[in-house]
Protein backbone atom coordinates (compact mmCIF):
# COMPACT_ATOMS: atom_id res chain seq x y z
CA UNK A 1 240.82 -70.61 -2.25
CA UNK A 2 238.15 -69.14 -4.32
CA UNK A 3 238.35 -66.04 -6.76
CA UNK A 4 235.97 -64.22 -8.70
CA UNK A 5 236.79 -62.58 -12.39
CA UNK A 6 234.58 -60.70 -14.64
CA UNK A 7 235.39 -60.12 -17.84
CA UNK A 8 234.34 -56.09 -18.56
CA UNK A 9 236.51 -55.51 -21.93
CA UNK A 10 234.36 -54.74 -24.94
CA UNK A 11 234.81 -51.82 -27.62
CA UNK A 12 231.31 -50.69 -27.69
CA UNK A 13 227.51 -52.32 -27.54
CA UNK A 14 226.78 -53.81 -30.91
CA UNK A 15 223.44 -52.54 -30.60
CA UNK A 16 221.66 -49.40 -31.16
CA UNK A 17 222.89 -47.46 -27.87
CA UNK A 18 222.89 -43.82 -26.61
CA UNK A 19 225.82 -42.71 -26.89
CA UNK A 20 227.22 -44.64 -29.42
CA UNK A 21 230.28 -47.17 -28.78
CA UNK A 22 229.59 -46.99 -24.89
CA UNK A 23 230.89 -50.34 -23.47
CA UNK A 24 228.80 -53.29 -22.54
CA UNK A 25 229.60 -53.01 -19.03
CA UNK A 26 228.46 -49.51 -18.91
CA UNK A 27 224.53 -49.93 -19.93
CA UNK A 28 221.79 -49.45 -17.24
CA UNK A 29 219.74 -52.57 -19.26
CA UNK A 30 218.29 -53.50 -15.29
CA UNK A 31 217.12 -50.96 -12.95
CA UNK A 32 219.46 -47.65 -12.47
CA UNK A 33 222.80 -49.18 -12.08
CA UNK A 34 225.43 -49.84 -14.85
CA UNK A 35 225.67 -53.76 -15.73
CA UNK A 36 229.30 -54.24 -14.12
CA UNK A 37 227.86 -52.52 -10.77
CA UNK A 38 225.28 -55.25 -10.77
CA UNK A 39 228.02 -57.89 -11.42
CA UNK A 40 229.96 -56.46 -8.78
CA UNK A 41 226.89 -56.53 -6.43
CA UNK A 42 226.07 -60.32 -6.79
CA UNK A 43 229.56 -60.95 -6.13
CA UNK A 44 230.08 -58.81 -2.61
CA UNK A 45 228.20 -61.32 -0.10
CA UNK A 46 230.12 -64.90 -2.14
CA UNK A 47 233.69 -62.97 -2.01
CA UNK A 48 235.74 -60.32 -0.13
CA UNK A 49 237.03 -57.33 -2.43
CA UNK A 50 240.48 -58.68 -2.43
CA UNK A 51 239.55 -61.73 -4.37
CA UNK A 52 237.39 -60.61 -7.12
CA UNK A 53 239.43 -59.30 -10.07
CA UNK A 54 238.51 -57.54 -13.25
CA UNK A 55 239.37 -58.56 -16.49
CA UNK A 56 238.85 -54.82 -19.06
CA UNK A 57 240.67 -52.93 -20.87
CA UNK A 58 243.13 -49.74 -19.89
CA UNK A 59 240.47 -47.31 -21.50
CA UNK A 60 237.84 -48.46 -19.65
CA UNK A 61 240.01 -48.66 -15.94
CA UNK A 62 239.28 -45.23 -14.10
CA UNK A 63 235.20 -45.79 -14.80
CA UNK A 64 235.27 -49.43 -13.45
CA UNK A 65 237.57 -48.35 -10.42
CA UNK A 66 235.12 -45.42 -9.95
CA UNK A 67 231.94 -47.89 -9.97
CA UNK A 68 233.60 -50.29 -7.19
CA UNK A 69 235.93 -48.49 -5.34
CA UNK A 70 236.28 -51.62 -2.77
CA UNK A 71 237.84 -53.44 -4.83
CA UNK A 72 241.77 -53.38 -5.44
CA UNK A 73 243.17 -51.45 -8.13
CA UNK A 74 245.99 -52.81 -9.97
CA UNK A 75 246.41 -51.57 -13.74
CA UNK A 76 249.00 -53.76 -15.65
């Protein structure tokens, strides 16, 4: 058996970004959606919700649980 992780737990873009010290994961660098919600997106068809896990910290929790509600919460 199979799982997915991605790995969404930066302190802030090290680049010049509006607003300042918003996380990696956060940026729209593609098209209108937020890099995790892309991540999150390539992974639905390869792997159900239940078995794709993210890796962040516990500041950045509520917006990442917000961008993929399908998957499982659990903060620990």
């Amino acid at each position: 058996m199979f799982y997915a992780v991605i790995m969404a737990g930066d302190r802030g873009a090290p680049v010049a970004v509006e607003p300042p010290g918003t996380p990696k994961q956060e940026l729209k660098l593609v098209g209108d959606a937020p890099m995790f919600q892309l991540a999150v997106e390539r992974l639905d068809p390869l792997f159900p919700p239940d078995r794709i896990f993210i890796v962040t910290r516990a500041n950045h929790a509520s917006a990442l649980i917000a961008q993929a509600p399908q998957i499982p919460a659990a903060i620990s």
